[in-house]
PDB file of N, CA and C in Angstrom:
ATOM      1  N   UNK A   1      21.919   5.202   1.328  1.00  0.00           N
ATOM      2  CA  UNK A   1      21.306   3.891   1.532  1.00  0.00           C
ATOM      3  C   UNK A   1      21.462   3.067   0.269  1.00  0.00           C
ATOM      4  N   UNK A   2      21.712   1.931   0.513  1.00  0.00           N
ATOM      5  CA  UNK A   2      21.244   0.925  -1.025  1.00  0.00           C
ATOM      6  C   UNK A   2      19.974   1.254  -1.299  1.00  0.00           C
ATOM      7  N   UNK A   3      20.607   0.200  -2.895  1.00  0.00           N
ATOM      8  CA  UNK A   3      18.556   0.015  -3.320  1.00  0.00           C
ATOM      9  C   UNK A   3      17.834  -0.765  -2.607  1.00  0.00           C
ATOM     10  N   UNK A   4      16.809  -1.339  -2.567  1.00  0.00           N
ATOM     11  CA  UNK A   4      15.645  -1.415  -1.750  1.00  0.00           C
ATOM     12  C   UNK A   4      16.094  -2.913  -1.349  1.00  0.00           C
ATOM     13  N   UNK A   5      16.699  -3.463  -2.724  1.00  0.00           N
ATOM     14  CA  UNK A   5      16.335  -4.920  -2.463  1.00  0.00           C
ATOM     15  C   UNK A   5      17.608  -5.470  -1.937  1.00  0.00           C
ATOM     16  N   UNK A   6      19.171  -4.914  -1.650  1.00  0.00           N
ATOM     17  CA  UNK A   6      20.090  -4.637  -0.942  1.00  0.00           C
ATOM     18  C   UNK A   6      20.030  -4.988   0.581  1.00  0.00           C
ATOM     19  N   UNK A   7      19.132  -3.590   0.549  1.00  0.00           N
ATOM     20  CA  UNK A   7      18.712  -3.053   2.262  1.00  0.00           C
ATOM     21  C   UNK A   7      17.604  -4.350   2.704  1.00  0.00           C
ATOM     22  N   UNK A   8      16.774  -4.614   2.221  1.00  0.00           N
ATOM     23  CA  UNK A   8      15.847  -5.142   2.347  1.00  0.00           C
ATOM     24  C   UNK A   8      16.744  -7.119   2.920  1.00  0.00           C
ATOM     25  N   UNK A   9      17.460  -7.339   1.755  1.00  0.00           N
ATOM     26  CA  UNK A   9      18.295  -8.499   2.513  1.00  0.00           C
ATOM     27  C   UNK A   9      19.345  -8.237   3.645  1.00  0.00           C
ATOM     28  N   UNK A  10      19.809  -7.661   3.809  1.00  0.00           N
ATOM     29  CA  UNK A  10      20.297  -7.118   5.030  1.00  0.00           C
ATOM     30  C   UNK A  10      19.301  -6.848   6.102  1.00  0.00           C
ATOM     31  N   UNK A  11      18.347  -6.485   6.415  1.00  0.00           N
ATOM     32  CA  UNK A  11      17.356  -6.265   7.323  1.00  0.00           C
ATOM     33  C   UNK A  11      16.272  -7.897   7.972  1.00  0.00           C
ATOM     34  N   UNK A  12      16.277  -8.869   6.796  1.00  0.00           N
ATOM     35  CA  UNK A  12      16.324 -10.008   6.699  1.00  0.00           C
ATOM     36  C   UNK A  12      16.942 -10.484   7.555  1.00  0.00           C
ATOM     37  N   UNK A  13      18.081 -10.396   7.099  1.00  0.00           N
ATOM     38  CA  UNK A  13      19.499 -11.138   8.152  1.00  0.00           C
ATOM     39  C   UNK A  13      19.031 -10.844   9.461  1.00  0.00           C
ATOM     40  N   UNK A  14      18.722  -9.119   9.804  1.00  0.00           N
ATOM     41  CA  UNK A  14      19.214  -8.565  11.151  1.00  0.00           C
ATOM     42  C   UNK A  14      17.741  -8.354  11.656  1.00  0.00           C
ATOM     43  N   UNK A  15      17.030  -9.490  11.648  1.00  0.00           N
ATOM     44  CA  UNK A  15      15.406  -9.033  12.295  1.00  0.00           C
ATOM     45  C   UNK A  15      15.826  -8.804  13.521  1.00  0.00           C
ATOM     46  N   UNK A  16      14.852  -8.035  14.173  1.00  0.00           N
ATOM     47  CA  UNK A  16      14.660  -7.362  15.476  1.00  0.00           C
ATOM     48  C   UNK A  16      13.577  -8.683  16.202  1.00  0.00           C
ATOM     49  N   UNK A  17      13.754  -8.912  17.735  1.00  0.00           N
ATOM     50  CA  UNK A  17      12.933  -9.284  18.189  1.00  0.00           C
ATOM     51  C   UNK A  17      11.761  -9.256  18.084  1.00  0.00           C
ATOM     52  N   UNK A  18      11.269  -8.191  18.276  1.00  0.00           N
ATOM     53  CA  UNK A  18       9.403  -7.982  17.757  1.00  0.00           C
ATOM     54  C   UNK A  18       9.466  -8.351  16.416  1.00  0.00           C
ATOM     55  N   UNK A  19       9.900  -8.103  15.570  1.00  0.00           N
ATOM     56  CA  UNK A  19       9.639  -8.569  14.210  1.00  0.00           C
ATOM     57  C   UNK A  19       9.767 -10.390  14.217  1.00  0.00           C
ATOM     58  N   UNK A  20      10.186 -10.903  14.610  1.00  0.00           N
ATOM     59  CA  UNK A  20      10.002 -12.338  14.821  1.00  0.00           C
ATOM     60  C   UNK A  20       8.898 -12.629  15.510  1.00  0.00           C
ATOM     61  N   UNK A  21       8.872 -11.783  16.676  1.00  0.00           N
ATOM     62  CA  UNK A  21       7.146 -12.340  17.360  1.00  0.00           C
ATOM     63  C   UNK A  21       6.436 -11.831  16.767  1.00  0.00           C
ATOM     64  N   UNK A  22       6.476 -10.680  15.671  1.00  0.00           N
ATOM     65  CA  UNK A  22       5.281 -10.641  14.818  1.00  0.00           C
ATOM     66  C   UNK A  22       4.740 -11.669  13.969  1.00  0.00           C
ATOM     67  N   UNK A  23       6.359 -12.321  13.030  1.00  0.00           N
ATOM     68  CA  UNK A  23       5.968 -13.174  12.169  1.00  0.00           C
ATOM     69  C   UNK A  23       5.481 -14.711  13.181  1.00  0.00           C
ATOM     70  N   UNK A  24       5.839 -14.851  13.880  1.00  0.00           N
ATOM     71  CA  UNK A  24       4.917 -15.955  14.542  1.00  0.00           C
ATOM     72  C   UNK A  24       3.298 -15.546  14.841  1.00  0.00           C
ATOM     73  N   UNK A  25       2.949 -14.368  15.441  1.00  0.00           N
ATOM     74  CA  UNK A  25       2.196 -13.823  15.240  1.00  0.00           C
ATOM     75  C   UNK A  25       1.353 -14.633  14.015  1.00  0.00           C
ATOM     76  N   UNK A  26       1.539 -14.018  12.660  1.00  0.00           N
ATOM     77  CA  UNK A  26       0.798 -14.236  11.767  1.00  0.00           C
ATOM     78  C   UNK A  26       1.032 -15.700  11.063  1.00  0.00           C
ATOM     79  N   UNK A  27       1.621 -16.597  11.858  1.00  0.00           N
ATOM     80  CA  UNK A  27       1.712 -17.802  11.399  1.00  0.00           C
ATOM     81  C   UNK A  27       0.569 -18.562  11.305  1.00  0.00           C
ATOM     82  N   UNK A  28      -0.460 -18.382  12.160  1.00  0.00           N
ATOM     83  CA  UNK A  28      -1.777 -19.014  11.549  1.00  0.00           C
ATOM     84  C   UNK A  28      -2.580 -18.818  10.046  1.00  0.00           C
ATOM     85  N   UNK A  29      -2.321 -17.323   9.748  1.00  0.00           N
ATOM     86  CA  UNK A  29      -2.339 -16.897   8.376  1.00  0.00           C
ATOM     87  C   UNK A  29      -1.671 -17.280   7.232  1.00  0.00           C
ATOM     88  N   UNK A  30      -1.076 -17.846   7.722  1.00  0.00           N
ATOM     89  CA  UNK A  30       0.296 -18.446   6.590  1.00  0.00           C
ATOM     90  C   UNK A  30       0.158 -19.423   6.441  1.00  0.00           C
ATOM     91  N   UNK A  31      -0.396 -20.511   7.886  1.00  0.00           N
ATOM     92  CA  UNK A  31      -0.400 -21.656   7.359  1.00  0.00           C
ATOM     93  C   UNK A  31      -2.213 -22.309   7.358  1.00  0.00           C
ATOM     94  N   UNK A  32      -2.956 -21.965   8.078  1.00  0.00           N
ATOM     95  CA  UNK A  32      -4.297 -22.324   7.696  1.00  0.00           C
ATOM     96  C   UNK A  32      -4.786 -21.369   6.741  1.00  0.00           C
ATOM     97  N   UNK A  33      -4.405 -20.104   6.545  1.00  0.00           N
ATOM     98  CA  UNK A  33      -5.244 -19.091   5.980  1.00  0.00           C
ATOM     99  C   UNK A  33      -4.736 -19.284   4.721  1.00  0.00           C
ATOM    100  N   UNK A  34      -4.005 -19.601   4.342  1.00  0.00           N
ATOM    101  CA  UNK A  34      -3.013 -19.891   3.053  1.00  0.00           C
ATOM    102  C   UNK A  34      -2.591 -18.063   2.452  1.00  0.00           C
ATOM    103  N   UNK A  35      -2.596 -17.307   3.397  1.00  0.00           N
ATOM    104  CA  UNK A  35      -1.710 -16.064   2.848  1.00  0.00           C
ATOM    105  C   UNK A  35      -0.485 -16.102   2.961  1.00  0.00           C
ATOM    106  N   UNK A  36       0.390 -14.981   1.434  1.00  0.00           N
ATOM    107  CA  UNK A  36       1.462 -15.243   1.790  1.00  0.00           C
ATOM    108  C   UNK A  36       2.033 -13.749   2.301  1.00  0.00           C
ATOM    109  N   UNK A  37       2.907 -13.858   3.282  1.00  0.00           N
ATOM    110  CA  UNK A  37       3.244 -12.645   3.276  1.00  0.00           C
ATOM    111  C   UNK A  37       4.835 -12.572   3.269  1.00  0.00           C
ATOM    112  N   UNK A  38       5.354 -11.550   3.063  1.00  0.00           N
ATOM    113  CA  UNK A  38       6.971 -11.387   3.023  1.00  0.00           C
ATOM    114  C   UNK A  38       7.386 -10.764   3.872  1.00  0.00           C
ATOM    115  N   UNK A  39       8.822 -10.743   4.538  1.00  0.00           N
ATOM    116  CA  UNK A  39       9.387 -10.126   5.787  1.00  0.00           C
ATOM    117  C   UNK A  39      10.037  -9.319   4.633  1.00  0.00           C
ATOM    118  N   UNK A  40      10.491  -7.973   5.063  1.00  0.00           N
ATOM    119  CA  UNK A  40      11.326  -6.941   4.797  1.00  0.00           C
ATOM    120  C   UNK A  40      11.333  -6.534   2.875  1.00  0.00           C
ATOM    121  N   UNK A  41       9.681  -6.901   2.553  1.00  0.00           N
ATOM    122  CA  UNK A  41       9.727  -6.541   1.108  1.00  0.00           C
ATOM    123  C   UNK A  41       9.761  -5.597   0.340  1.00  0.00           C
ATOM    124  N   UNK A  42      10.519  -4.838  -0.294  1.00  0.00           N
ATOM    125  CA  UNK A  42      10.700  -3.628  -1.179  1.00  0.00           C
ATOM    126  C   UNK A  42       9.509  -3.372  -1.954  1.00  0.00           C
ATOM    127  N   UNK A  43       9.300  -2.042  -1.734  1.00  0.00           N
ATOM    128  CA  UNK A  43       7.989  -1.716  -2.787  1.00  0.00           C
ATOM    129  C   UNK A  43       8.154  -0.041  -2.814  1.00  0.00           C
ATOM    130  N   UNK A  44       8.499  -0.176  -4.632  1.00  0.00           N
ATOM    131  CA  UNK A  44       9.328   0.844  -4.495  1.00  0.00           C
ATOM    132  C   UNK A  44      10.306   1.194  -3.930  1.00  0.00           C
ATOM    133  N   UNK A  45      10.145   2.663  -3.407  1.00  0.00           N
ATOM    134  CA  UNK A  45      11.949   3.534  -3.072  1.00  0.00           C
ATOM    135  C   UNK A  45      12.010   2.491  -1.409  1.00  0.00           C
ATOM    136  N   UNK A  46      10.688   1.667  -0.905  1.00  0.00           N
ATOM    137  CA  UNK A  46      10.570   1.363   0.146  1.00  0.00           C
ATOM    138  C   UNK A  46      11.038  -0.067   0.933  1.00  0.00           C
ATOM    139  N   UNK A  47      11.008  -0.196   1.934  1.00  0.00           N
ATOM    140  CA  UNK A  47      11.083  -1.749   2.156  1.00  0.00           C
ATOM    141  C   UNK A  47       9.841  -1.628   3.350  1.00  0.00           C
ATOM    142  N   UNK A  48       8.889  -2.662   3.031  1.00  0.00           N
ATOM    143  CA  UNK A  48       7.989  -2.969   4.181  1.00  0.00           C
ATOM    144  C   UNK A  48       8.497  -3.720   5.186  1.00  0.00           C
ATOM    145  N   UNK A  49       8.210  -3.414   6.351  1.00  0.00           N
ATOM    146  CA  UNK A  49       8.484  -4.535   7.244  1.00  0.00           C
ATOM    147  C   UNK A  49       8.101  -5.815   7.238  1.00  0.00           C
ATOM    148  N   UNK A  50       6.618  -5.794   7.004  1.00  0.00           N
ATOM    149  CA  UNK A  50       5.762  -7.562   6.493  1.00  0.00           C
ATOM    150  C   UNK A  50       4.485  -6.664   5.516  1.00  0.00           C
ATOM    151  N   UNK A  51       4.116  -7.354   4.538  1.00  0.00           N
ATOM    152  CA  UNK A  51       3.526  -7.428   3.319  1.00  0.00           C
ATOM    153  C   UNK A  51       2.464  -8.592   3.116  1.00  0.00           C
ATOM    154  N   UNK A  52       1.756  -8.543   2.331  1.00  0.00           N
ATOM    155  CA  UNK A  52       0.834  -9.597   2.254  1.00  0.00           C
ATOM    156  C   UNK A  52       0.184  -9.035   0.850  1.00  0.00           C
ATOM    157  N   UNK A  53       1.014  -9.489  -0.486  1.00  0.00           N
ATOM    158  CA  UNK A  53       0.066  -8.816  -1.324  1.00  0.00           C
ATOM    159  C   UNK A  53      -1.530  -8.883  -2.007  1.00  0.00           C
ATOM    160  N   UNK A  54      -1.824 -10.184  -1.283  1.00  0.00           N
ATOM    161  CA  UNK A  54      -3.241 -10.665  -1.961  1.00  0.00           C
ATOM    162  C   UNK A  54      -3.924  -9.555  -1.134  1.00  0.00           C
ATOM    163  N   UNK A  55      -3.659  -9.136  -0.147  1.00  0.00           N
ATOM    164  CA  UNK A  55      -4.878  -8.389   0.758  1.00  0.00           C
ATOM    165  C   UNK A  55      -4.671  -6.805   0.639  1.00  0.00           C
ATOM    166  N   UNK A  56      -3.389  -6.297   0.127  1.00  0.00           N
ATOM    167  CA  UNK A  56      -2.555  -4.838   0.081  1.00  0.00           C
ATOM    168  C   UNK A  56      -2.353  -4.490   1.430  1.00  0.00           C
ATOM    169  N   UNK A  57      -2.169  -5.633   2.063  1.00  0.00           N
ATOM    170  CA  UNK A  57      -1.649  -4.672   3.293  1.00  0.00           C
ATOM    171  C   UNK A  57      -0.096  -5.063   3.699  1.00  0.00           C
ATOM    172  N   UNK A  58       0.447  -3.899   4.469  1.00  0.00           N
ATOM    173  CA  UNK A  58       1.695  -3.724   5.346  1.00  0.00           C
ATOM    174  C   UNK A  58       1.549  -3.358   6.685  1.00  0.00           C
ATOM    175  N   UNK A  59       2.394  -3.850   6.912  1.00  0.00           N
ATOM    176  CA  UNK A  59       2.554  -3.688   8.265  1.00  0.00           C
ATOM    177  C   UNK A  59       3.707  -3.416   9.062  1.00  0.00           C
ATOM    178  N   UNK A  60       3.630  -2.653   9.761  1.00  0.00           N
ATOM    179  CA  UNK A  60       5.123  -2.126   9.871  1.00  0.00           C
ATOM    180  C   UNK A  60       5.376  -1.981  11.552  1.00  0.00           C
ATOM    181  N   UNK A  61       6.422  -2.609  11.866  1.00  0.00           N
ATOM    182  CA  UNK A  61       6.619  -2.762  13.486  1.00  0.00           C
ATOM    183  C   UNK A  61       8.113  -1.446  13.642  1.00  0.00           C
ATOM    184  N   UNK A  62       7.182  -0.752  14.948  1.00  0.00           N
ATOM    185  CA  UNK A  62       8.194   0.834  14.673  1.00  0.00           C
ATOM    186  C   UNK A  62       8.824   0.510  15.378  1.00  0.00           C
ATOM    187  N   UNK A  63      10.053   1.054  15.680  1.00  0.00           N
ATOM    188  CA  UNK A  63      10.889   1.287  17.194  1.00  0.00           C
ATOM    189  C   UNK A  63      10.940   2.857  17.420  1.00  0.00           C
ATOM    190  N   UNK A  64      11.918   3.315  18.302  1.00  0.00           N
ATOM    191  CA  UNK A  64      12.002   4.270  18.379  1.00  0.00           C
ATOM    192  C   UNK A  64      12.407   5.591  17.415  1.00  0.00           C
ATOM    193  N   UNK A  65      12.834   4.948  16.823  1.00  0.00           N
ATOM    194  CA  UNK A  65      13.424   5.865  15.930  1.00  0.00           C
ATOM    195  C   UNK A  65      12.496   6.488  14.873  1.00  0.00           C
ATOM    196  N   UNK A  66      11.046   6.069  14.834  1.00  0.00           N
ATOM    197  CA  UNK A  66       9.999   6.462  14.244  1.00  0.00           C
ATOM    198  C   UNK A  66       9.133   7.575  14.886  1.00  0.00           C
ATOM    199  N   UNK A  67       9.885   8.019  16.575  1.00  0.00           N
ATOM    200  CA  UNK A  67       8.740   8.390  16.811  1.00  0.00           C
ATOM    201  C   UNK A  67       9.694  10.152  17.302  1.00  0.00           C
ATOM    202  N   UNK A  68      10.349  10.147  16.593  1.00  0.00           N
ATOM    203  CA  UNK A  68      11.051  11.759  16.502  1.00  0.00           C
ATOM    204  C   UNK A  68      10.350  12.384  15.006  1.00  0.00           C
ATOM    205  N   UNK A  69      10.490  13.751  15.125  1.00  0.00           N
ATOM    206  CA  UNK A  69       9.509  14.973  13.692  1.00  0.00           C
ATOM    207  C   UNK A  69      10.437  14.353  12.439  1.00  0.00           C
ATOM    208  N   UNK A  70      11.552  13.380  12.552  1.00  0.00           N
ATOM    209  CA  UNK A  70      11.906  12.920  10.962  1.00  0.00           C
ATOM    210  C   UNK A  70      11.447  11.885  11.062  1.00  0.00           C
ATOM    211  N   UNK A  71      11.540  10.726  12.023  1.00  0.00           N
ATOM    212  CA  UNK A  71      10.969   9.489  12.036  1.00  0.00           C
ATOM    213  C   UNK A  71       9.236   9.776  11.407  1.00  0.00           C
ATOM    214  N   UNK A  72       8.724  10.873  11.943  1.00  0.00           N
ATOM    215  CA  UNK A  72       7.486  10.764  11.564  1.00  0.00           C
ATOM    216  C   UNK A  72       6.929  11.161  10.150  1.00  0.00           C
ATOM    217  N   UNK A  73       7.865  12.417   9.787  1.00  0.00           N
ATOM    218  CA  UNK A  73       7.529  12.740   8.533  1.00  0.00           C
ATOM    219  C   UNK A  73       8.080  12.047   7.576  1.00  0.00           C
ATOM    220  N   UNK A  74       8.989  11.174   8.289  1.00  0.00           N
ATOM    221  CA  UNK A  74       9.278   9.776   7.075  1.00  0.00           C
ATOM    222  C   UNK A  74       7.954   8.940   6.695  1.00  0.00           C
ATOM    223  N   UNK A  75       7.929   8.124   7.611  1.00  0.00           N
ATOM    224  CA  UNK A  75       6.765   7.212   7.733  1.00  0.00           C
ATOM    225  C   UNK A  75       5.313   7.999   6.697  1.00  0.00           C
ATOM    226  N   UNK A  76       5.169   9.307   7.156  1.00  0.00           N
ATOM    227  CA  UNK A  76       3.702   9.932   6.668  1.00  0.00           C
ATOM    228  C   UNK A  76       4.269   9.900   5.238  1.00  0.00           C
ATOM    229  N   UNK A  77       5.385  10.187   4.798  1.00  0.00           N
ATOM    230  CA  UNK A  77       5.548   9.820   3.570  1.00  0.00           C
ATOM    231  C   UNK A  77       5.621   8.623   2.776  1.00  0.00           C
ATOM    232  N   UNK A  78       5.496   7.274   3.431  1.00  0.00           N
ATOM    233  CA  UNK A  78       6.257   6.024   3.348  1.00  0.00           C
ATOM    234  C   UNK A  78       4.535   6.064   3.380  1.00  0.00           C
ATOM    235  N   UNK A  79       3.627   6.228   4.260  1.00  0.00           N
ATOM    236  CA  UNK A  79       1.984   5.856   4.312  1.00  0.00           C
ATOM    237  C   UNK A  79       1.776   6.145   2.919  1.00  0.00           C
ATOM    238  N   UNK A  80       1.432   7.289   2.755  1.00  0.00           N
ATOM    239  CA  UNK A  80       1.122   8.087   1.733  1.00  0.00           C
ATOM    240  C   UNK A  80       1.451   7.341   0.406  1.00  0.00           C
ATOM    241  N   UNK A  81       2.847   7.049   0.122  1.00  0.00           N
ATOM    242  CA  UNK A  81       2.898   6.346  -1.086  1.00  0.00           C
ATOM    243  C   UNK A  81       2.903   4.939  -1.430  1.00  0.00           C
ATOM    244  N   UNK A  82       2.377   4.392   0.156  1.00  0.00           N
ATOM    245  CA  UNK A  82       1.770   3.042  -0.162  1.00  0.00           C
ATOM    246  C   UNK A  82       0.027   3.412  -0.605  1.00  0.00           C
ATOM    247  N   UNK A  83      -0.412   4.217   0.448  1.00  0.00           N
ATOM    248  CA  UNK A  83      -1.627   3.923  -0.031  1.00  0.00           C
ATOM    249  C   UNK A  83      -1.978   4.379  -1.340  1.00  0.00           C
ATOM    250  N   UNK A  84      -1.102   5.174  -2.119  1.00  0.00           N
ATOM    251  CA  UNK A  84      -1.208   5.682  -3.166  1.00  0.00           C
ATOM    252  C   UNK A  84      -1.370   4.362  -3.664  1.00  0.00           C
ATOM    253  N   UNK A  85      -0.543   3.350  -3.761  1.00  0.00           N
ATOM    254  CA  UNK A  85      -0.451   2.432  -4.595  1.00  0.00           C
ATOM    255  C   UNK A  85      -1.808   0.966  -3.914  1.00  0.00           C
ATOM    256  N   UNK A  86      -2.256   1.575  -3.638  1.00  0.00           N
ATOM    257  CA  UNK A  86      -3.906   0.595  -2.826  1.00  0.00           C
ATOM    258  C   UNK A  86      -3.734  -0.092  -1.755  1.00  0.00           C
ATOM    259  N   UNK A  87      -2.429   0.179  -0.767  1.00  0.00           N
ATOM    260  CA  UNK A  87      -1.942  -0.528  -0.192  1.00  0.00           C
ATOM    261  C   UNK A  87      -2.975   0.352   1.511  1.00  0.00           C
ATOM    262  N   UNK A  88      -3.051  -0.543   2.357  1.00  0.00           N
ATOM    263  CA  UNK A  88      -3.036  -0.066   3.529  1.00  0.00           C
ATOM    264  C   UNK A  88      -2.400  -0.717   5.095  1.00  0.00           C
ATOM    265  N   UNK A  89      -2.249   0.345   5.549  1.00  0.00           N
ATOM    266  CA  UNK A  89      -0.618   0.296   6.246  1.00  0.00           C
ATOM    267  C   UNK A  89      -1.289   0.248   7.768  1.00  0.00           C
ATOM    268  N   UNK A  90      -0.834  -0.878   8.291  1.00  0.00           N
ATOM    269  CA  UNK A  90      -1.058  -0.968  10.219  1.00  0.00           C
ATOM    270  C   UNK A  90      -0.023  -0.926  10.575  1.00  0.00           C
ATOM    271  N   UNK A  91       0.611   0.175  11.704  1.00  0.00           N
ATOM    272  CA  UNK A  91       1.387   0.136  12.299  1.00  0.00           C
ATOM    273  C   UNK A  91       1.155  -0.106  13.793  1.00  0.00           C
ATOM    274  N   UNK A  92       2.168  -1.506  14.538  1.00  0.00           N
ATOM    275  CA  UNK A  92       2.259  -1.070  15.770  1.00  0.00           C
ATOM    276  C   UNK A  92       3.758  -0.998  16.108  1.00  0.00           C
ATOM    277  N   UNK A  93       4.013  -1.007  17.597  1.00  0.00           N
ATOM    278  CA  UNK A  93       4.865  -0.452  18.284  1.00  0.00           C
ATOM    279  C   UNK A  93       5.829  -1.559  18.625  1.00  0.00           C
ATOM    280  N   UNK A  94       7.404  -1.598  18.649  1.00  0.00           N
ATOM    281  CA  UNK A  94       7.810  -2.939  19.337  1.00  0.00           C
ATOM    282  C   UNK A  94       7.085  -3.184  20.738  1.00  0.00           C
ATOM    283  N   UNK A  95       6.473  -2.543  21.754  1.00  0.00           N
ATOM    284  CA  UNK A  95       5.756  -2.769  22.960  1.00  0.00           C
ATOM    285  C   UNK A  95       4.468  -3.612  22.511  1.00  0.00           C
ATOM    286  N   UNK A  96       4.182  -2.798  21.659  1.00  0.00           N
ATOM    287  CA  UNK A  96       2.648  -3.644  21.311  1.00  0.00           C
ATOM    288  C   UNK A  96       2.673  -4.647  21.052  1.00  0.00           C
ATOM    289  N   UNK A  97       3.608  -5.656  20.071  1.00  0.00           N
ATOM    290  CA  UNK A  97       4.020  -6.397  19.598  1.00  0.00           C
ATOM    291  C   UNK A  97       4.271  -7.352  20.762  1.00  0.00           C
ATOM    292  N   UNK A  98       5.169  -7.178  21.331  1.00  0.00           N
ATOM    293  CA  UNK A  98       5.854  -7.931  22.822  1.00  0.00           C
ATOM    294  C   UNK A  98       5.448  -8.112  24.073  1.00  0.00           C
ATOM    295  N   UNK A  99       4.730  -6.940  24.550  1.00  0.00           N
ATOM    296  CA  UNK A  99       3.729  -6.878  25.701  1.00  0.00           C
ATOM    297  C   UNK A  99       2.146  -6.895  25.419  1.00  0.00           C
ATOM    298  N   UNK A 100       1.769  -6.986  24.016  1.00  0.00           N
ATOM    299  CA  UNK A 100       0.476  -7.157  23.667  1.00  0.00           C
ATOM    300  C   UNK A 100       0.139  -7.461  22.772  1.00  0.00           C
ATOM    301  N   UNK A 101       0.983  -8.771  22.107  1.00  0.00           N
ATOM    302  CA  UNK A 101       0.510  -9.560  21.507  1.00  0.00           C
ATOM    303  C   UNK A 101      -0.708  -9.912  20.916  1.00  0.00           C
ATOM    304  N   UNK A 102      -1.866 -10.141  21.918  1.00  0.00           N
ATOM    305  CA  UNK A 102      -3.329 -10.430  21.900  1.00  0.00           C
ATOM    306  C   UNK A 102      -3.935  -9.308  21.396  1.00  0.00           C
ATOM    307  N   UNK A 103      -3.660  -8.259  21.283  1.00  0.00           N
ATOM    308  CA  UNK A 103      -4.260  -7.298  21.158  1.00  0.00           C
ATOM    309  C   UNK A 103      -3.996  -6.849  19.551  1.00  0.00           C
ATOM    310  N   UNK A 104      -2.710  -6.889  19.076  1.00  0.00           N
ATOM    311  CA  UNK A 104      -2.009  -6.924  17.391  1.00  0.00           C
ATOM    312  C   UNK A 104      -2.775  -8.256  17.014  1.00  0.00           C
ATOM    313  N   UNK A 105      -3.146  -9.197  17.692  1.00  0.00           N
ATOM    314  CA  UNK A 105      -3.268 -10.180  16.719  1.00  0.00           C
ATOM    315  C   UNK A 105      -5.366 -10.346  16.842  1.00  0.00           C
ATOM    316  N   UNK A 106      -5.942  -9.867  17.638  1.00  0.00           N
ATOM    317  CA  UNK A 106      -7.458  -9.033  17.469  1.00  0.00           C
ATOM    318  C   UNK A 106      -7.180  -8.394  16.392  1.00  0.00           C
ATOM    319  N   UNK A 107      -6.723  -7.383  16.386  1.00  0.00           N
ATOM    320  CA  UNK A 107      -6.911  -6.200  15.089  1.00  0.00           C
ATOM    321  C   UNK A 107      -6.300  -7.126  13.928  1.00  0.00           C
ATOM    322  N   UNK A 108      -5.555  -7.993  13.815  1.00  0.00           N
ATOM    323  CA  UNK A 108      -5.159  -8.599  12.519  1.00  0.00           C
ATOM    324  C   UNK A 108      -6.555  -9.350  12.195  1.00  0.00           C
ATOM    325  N   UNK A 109      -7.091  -9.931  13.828  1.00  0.00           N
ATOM    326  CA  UNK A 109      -8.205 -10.676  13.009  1.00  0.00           C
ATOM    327  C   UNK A 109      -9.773 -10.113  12.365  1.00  0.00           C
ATOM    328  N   UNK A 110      -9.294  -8.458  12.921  1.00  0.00           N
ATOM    329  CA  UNK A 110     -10.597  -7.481  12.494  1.00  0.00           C
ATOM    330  C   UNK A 110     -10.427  -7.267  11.102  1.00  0.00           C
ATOM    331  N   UNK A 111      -8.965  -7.022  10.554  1.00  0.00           N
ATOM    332  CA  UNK A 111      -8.491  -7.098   9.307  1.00  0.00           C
ATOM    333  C   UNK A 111      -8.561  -7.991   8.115  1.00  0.00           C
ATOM    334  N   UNK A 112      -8.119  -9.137   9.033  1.00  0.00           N
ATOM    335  CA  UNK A 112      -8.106 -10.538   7.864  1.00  0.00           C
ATOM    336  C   UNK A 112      -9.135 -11.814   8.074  1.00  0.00           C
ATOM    337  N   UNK A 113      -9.714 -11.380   8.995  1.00  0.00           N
ATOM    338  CA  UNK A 113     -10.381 -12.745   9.266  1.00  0.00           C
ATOM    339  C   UNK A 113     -10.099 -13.496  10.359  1.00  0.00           C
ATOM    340  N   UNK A 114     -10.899 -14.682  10.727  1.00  0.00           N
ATOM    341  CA  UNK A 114     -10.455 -15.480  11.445  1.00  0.00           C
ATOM    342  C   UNK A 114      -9.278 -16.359  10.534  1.00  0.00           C
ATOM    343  N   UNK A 115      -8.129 -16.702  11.252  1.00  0.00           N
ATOM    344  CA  UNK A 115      -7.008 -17.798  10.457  1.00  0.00           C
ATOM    345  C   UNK A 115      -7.385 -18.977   9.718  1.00  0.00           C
ATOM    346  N   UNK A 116      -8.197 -19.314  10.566  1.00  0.00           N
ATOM    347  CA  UNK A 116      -8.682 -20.506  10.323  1.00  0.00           C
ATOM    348  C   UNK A 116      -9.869 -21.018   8.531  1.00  0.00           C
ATOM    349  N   UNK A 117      -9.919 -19.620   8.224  1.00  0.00           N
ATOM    350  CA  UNK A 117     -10.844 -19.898   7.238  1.00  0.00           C
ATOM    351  C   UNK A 117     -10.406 -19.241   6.172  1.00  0.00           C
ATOM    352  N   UNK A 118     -10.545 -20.050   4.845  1.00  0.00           N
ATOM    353  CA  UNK A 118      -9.898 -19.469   3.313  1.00  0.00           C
ATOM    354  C   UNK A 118      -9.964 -18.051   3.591  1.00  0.00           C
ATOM    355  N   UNK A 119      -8.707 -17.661   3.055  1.00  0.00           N
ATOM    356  CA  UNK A 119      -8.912 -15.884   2.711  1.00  0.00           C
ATOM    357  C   UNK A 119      -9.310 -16.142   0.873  1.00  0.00           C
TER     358      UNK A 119
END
């Protein structure tokens, strides 16, 4: 693999569907909430899917390929050394994302707040 920040612009380029309806998703956060967050940001050996560093969180939209015994013991390692670093990590699913929208964007607001008000 490249280094982080390589891979990380390349992955940029090649967003996945759910990852776009995520970042619309959190567009109320971005623009009333005044957070910033980054698509495909390196941290460490890693690249997050979306980031938000004022709050330490990531968020990471899986596909399939996360959900085989390497996909997983990747990720538990990829958790692990975010939260090492104070970070905490929500993952959902491209389904969740696409067919349940309302439901990723509840738990964002159990997380961050309502959009609408200073973070």
């Amino acid at each position: 693999m490249a280094d982080p920040v390589t891979f990380a612009r390349k992955l940029q380029q090649e967003q996945t569907l759910p990852e776009r309806r995520f970042w619309a998703l959190i567009r109320a956060w971005r623009d009333a909430g005044g957070l910033h967050w980054r698509r495909q940001a390196p941290i460490g050996p890693y690249v997050a899917d979306f980031v938000c560093k004022s709050r330490k969180l990531v968020v990471e939209i899986d596909g399939d390929t996360h959900y085989s015994d390497a996909g997983i013991a990747h990720d538990a390692q990829r958790t692990a050394y975010l939260a090492g670093r104070g970070y905490r990590v929500l993952r959902f699913t491209n389904a969740d994302v696409m067919q349940r929208g309302e439901g990723v964007f509840a738990i964002l607001m159990e997380v961050l707040g309502k959009p609408d008000k200073e973070s």
